[in-house]
Protein backbone atom coordinates (compact mmCIF):
# COMPACT_ATOMS: atom_id res chain seq x y z
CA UNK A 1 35.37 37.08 -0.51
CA UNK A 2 35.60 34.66 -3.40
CA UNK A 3 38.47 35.00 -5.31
CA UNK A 4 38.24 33.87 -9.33
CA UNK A 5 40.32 33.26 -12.75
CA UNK A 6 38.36 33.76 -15.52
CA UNK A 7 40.21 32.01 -18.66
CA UNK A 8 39.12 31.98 -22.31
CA UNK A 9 40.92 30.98 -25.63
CA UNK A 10 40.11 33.55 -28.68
CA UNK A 11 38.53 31.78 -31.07
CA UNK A 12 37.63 32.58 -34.98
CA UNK A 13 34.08 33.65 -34.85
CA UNK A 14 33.55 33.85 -31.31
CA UNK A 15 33.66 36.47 -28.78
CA UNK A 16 35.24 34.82 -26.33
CA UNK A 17 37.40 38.03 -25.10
CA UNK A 18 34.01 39.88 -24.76
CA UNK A 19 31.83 37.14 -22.67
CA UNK A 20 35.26 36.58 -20.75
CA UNK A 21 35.24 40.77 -19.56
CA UNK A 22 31.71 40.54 -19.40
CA UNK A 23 31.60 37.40 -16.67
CA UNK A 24 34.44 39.15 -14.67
CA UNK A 25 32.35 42.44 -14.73
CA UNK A 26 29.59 40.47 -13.45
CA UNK A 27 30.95 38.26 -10.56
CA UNK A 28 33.04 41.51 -9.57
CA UNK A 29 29.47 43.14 -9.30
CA UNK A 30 28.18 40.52 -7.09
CA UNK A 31 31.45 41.11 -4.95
CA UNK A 32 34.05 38.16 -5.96
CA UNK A 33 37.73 39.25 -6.70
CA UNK A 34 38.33 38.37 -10.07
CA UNK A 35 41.50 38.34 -12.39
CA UNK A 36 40.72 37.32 -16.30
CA UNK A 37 42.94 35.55 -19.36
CA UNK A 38 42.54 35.42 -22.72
CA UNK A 39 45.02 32.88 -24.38
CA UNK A 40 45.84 32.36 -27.80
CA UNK A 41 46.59 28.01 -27.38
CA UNK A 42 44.69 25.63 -25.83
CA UNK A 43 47.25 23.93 -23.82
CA UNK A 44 47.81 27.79 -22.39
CA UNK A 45 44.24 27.06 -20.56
CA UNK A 46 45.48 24.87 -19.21
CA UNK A 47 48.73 26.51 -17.62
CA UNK A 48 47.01 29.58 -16.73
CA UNK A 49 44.30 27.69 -14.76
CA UNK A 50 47.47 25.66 -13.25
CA UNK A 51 49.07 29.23 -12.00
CA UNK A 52 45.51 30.05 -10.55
CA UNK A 53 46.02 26.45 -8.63
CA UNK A 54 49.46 27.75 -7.10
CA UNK A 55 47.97 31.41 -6.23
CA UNK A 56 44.76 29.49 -4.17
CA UNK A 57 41.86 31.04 -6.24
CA UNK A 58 38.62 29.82 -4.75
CA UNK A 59 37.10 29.13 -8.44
CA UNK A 60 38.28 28.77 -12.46
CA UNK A 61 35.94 29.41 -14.79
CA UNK A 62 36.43 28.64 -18.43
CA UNK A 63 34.64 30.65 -20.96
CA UNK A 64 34.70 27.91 -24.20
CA UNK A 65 33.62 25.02 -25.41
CA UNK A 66 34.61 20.92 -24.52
CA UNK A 67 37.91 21.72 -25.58
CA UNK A 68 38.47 24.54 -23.34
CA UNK A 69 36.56 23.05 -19.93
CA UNK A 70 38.67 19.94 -20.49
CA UNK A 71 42.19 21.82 -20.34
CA UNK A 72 40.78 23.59 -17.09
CA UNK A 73 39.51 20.54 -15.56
CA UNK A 74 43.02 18.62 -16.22
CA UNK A 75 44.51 21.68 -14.71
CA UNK A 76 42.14 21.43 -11.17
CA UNK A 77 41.71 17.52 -10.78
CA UNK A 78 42.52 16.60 -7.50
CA UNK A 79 42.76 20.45 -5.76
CA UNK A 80 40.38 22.14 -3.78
CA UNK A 81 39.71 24.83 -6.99
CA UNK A 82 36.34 24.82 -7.85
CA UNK A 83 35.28 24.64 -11.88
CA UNK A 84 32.64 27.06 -13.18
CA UNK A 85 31.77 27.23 -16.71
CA UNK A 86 30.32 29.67 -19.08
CA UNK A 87 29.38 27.57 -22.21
CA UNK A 88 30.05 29.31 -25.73
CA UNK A 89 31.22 25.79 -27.76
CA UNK A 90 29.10 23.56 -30.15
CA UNK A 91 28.34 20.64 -27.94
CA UNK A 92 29.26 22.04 -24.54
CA UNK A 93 29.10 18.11 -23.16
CA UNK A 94 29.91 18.39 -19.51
CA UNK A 95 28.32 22.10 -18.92
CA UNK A 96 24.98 20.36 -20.83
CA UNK A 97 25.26 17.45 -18.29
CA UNK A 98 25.28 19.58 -15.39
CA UNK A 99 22.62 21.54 -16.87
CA UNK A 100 24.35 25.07 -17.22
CA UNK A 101 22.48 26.95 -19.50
CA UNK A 102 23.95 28.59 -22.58
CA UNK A 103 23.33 32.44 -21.83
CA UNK A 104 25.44 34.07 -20.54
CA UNK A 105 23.85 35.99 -18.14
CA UNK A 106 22.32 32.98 -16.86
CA UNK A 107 25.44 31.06 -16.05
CA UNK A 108 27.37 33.23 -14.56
CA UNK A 109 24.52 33.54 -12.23
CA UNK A 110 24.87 29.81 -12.09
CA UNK A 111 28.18 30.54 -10.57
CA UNK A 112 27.35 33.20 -8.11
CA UNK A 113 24.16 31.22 -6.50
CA UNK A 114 24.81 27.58 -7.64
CA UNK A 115 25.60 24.16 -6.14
CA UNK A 116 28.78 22.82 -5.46
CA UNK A 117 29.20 19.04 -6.13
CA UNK A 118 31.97 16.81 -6.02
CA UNK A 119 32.37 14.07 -9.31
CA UNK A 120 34.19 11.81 -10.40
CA UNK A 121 37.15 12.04 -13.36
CA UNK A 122 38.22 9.24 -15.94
CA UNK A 123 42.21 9.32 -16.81
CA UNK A 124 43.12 7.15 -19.93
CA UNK A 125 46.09 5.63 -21.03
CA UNK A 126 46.21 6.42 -25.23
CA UNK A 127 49.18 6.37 -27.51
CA UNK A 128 51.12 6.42 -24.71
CA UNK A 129 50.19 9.60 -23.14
CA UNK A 130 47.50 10.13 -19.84
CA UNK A 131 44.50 12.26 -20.36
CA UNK A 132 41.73 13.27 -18.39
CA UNK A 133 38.43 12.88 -19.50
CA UNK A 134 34.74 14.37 -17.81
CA UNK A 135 31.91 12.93 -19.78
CA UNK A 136 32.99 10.07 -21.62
CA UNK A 137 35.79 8.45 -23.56
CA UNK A 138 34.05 7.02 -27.06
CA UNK A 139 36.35 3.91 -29.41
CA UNK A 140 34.49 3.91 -32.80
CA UNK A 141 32.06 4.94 -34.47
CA UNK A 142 31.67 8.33 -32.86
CA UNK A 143 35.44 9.30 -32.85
CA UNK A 144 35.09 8.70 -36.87
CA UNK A 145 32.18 11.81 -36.55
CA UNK A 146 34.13 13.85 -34.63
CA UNK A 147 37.37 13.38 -36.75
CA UNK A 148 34.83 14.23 -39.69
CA UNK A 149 33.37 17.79 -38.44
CA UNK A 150 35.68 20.66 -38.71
CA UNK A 151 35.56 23.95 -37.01
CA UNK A 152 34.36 26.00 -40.05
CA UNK A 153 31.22 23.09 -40.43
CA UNK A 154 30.72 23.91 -36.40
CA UNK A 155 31.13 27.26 -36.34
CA UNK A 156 28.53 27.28 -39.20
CA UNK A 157 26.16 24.96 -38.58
CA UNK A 158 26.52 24.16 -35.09
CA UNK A 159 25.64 20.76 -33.66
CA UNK A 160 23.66 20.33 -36.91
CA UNK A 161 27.30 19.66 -38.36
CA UNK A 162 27.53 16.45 -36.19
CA UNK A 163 24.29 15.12 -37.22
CA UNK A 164 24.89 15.87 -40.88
CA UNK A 165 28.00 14.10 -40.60
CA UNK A 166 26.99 11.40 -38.34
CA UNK A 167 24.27 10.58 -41.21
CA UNK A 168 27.48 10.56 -43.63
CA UNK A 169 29.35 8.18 -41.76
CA UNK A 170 26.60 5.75 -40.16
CA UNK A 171 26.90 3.41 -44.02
CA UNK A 172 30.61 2.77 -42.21
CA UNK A 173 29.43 1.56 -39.30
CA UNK A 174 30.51 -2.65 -39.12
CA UNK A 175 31.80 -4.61 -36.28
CA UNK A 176 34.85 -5.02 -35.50
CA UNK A 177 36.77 -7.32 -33.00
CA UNK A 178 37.59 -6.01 -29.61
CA UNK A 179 39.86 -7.42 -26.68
CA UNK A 180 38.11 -5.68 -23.86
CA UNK A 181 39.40 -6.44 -20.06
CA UNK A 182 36.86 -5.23 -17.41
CA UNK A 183 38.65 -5.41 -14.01
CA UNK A 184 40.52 -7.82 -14.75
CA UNK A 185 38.01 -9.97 -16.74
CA UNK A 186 38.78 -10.24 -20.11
CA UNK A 187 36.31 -10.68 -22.82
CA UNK A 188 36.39 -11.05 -26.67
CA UNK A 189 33.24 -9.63 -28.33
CA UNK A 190 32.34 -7.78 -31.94
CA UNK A 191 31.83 -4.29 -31.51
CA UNK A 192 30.75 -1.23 -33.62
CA UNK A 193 30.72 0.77 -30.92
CA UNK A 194 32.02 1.23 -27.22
CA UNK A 195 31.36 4.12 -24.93
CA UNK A 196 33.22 4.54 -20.89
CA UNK A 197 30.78 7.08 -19.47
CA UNK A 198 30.95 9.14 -16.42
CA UNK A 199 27.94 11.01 -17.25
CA UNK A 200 25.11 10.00 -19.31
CA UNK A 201 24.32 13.00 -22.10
CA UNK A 202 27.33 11.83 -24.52
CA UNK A 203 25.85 14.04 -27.40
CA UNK A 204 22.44 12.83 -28.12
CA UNK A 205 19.25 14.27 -27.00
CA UNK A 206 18.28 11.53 -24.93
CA UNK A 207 20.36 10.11 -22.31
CA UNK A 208 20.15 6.29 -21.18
CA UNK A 209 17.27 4.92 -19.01
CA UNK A 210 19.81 3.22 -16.53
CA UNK A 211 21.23 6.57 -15.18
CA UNK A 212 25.20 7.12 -15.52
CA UNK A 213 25.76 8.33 -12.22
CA UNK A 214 29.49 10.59 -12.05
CA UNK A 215 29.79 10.13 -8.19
CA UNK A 216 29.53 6.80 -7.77
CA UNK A 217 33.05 5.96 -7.80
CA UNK A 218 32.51 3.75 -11.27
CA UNK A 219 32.84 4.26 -15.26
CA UNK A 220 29.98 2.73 -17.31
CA UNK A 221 30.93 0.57 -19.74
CA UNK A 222 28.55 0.40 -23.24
CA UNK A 223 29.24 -1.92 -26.34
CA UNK A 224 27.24 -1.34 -28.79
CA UNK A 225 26.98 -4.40 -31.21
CA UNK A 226 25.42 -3.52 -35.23
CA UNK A 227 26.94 -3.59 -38.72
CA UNK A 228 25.34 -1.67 -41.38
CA UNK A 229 22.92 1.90 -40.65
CA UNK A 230 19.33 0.07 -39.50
CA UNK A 231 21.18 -2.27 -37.31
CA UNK A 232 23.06 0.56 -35.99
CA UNK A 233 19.56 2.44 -35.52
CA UNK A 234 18.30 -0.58 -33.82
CA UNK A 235 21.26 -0.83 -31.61
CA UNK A 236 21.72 2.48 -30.87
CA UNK A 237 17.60 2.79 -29.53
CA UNK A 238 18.45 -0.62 -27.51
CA UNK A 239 21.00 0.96 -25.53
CA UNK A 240 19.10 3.76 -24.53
CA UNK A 241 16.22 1.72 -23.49
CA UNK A 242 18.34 -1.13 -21.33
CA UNK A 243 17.50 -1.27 -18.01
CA UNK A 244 19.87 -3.78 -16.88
CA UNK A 245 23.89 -4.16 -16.38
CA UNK A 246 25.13 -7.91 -18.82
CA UNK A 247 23.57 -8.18 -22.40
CA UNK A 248 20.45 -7.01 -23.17
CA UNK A 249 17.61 -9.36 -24.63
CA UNK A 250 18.58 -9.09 -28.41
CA UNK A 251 22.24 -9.33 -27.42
CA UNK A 252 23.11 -5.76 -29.33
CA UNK A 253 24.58 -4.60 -26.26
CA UNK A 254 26.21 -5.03 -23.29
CA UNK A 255 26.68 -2.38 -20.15
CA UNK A 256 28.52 -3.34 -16.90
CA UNK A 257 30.81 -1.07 -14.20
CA UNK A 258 33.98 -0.67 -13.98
CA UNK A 259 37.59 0.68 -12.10
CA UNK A 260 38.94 -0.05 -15.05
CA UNK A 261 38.92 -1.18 -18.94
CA UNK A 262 41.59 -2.29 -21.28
CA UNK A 263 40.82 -1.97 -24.97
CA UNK A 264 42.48 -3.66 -28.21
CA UNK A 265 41.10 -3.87 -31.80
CA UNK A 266 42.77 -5.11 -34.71
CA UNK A 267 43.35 -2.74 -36.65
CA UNK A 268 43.14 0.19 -34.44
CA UNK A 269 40.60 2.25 -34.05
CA UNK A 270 40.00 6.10 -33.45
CA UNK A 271 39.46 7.42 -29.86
CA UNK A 272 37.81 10.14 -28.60
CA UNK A 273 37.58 12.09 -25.28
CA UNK A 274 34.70 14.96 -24.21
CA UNK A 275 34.43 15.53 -27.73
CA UNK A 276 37.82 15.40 -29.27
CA UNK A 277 39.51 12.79 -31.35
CA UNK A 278 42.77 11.77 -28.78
CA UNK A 279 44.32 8.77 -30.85
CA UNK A 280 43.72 4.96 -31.31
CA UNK A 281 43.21 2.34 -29.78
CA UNK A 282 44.41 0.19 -27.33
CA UNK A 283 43.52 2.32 -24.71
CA UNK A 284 43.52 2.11 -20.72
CA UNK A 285 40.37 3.80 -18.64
CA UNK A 286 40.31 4.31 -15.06
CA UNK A 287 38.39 5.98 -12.30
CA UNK A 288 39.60 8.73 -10.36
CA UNK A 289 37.56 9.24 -7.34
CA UNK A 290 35.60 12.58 -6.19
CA UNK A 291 38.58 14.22 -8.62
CA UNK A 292 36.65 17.64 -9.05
CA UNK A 293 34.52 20.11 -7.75
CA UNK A 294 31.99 21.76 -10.29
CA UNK A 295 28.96 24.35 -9.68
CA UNK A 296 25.82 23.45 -10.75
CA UNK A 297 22.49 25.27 -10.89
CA UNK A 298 20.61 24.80 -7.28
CA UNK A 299 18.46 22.45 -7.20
CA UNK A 300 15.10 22.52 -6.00
C-alpha cells in the first residue's frame, strides 16, 4: 500500500482546501493511505512535507502553484519521497515541464498510474542564503517581470498578467556587464539576459531546439545579448532556434554546460528562481545530481 501527504497552502481565490480533500478522496479510492494539510504559510509546506520525510511516506503531493511545488521539493531533495503534483498556480513551471495536466481529475490519475523518474536539482548561492531551484534560475530581464506581476494581476488575468507585463517592461531591456565563471572559466560579456536551466519550458510557449535535458547531470547556461525591445525580439527568437553549445552566428547568444556558474553585475541585478523573485545578484549555481524523484504521465 502506498502511503501519501497531501499538502496545500489556502490561497485568496483558490480552492486549494477543496482540490486538496478531493485528491485524498481520490487516491484513497484507488487504495493509497493518505493523510492531508492545509497550511496557512508557505514555508509551513515546506515543514509539513519535511515531517512526512521523517514518518517514510511513499509520496508528497503538493496541491499549488511554483511557489508551493518548490517548498515541497526543497523539503524531499535527496530522500527516497517521491513528488506528485496537482497544478492549481498561474504558470505551474515544473508540473508544465513534466507535462501534468491542469485538471484535476486528470492528475491525480497522473499520480496513481504515472512514471516515476529521477532529475536533477539546481541549489544557488543568493544573498547569502542556499535555495533550491527545479526549472530554472533567471538574472535579468525576467526577474524584473516577475517582480512586476502581483497576485491580484495573476489571480485575475492569469498568465496573461506576465505577458502584459513582460510587454511593459521589454522598453527596459539594455545590456549590462556580467562577470560570469563557468567551471572555473571566467568570462566577461554584455548581457540583457541570462537563464541556468534544468528544464527547457522556462515560461514561454516554445521551448529551445537544443533540448535542456534535467537528468543529465548538467545546468544549461543561456546569455542572451540585446538592448532595446526589437533586439530583444531578435535575440530572444535566436536562442530558441540555436542548435549549437558557444555563440551563435549573430553573436546574440551564447549556451554552454555547466557544474557550476558564478555571476556578478555591476550594479546588481534581480534574481529569480521557478518563478519567484529570490534576490540579486552575484549569485552561485550548482548541480545536484539525480536529487528528486517526480511522477510523470506514462509514456507511450
Amino acid at each position: 500500500m502506498i502511503r501519501a501527504l497531501v499538502l496545500g497552502r489556502r490561497r485568496k481565490g483558490r480552492k486549494i482546501g477543496q482540490a486538496v480533500r478531493e485528491t485524498r478522496g481520490m487516491l484513497e479510492a484507488a487504495g493509497w493511505r493518505v493523510d492531508s494539510e492545509v497550511v496557512r504559510r508557505k514555508r509551513d509546506l515546506r515543514r509539513a512535507a519535511a515531517r512526512g520525510v521523517k514518518a517514510k511516506v511513499d509520496v508528497v503531493v503538493a496541491v499549488g502553484g511554483d511557489g508551493a511545488v518548490l517548498q515541497v521539493v526543497n523539503a524531499l531533495a535527496a530522500t527516497r519521497v517521491v513528488l506528485g503534483i496537482v497544478p492549481m498556480g498561474t504558470g505551474n513551471l515544473l508540473a508544465g515541464n513534466l507535462g501534468i495536466p491542469r485538471r484535476l481529475e486528470r492528475a491525480v490519475d497522473v499520480l496513481v498510474n504515472g512514471h516515476r523518474r529521477r532529475i536533477d536539482l539546481g541549489r544557488l548561492t543568493v544573498d547569502g542564503k542556499d535555495r533550491g531551484f527545479a526549472v530554472a534560475c533567471g538574472v535579468g530581464f525576467d526577474a524584473r517581470v516577475m517582480q512586476a506581476t502581483g497576485t491580484s494581476a495573476k489571480r485575475r488575468w492569469g498568465k496573461l498578467a506576465y505577458v502584459a507585463n513582460a510587454v511593459r517592461e521589454v522598453r527596459h531591456v539594455r545590456n549590462v556587464t556580467h562577470e560570469i565563471t563557468i567551471d572555473g572559466v571566467h568570462t566577461t560579456t554584455e548581457a540583457a539576459q541570462v537563464f541556468i536551466a534544468n528544464f527547457g519550458g522556462m515560461g514561454g510557449l516554445v521551448e529551445p531546439r537544443r533540448k535542456i535535458r534535467p537528468d543529465d547531470g548538467l545546468l544549461d547556461v543561456i546569455i542572451v545579448r540585446a538592448s532595446g525591445p526589437l533586439p530583444a525580439l531578435l535575440a530572444g527568437w535566436e536562442a530558441l532556434r540555436q542548435r549549437d553549445l558557444g555563440e551563435s552566428a549573430p553573436g546574440h547568444v551564447i549556451r554552454a554546460h555547466a557544474l557550476e556558474v558564478r555571476i556578478e553585475t555591476d550594479p546588481p541585478r534581480l534574481v529569480e528562481t521557478d518563478g519567484s523573485v529570490v534576490g540579486h545578484t552575484p549569485i552561485t549555481a550548482t548541480i545536484r545530481r539525480a536529487a528528486l524523484t517526480v511522477i510523470e504521465p506514462a509514456r507511450a
